[in-house]
Protein backbone atom coordinates (compact mmCIF):
# COMPACT_ATOMS: atom_id res chain seq x y z
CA UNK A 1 0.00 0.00 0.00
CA UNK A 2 1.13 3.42 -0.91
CA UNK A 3 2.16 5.29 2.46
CA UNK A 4 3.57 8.63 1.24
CA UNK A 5 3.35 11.16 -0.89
CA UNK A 6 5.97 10.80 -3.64
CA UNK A 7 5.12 7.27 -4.79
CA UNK A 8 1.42 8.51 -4.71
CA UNK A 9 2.39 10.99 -6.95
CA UNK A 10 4.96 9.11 -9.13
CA UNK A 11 2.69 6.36 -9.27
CA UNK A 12 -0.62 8.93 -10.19
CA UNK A 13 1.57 10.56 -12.69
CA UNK A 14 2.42 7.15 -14.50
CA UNK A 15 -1.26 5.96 -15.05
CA UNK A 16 -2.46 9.23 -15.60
CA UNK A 17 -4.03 8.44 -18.97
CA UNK A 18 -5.94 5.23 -17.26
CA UNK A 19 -6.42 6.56 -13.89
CA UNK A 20 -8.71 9.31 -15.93
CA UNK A 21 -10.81 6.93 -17.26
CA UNK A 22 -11.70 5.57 -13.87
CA UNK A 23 -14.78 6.91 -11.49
CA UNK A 24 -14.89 7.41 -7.44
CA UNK A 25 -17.57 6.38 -5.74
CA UNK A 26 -18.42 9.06 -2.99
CA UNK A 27 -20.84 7.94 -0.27
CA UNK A 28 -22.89 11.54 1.25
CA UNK A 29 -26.04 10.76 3.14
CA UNK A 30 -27.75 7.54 1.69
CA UNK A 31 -26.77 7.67 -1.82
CA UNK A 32 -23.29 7.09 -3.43
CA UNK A 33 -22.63 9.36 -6.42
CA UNK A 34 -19.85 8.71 -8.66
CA UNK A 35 -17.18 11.41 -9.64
CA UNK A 36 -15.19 11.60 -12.57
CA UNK A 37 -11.08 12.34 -12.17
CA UNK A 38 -11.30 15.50 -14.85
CA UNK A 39 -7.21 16.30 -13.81
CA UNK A 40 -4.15 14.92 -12.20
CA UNK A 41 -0.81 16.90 -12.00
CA UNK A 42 2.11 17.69 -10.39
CA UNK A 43 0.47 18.71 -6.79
CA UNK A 44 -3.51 16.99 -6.91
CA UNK A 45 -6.22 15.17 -8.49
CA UNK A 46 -9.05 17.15 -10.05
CA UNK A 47 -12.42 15.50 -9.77
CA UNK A 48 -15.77 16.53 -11.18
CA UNK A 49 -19.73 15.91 -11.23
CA UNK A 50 -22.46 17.47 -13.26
CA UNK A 51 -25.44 17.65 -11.06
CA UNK A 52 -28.65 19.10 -13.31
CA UNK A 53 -30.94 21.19 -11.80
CA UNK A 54 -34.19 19.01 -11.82
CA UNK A 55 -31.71 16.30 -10.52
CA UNK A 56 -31.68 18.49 -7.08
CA UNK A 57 -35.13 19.05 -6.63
CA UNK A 58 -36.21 15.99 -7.86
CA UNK A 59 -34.23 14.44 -4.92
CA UNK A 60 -35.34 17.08 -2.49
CA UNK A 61 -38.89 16.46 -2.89
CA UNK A 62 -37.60 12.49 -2.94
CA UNK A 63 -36.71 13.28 0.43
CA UNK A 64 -33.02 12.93 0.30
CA UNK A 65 -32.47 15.43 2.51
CA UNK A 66 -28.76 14.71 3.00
CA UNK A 67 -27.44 13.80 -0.18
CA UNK A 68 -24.98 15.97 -2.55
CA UNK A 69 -28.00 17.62 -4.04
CA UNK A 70 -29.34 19.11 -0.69
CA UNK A 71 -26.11 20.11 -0.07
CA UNK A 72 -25.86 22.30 -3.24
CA UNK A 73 -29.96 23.32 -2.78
CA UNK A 74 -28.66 24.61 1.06
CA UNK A 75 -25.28 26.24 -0.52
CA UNK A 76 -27.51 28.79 -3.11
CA UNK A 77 -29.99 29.32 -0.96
CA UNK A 78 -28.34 30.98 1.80
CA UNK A 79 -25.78 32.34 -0.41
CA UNK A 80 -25.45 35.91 -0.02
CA UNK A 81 -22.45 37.96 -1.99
CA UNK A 82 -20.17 39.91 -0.53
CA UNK A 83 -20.01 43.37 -0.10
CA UNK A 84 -16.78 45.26 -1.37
């Protein structure tokens, strides 16, 4: 098993071109949603999920109230911007 940082880099960097063509399954709340690896470089991995609006409130009036959707629902509506 890979226990630090340069071989998980080194080893990242090596399968890059197969390692993007894999998914992550990500367990929030009750469902599992599956992330695509959209980067990997030098310093991180870059992962990514389109999540369609009528895919949130869909699942909101599903009741999934803890799932990635409500999550994004709770994020715009109490966002308020800044004031400069």
């Amino acid at each position: 098993m890979i226990d630090n940082v340069d071989d998980l880099k080194n080893k990242s960097l090596k399968y890059k071109p197969e390692l993007k063509r894999e998914q992550i399954h990500v367990p929030i709340g009750d469902m599992e949603y599956d992330f695509r690896i959209s980067g990997i470089g030098e310093k991180s991995f870059k992962i990514e999920k389109y999540i369609k609006y009528d895919d949130i409130i869909e699942a909101i009036e599903a009741g999934n109230d803890d799932g990635l959707e409500s999550i994004i629902l709770e994020l715009v509506d109490s966002f308020e911007p800044k004031e400069e």
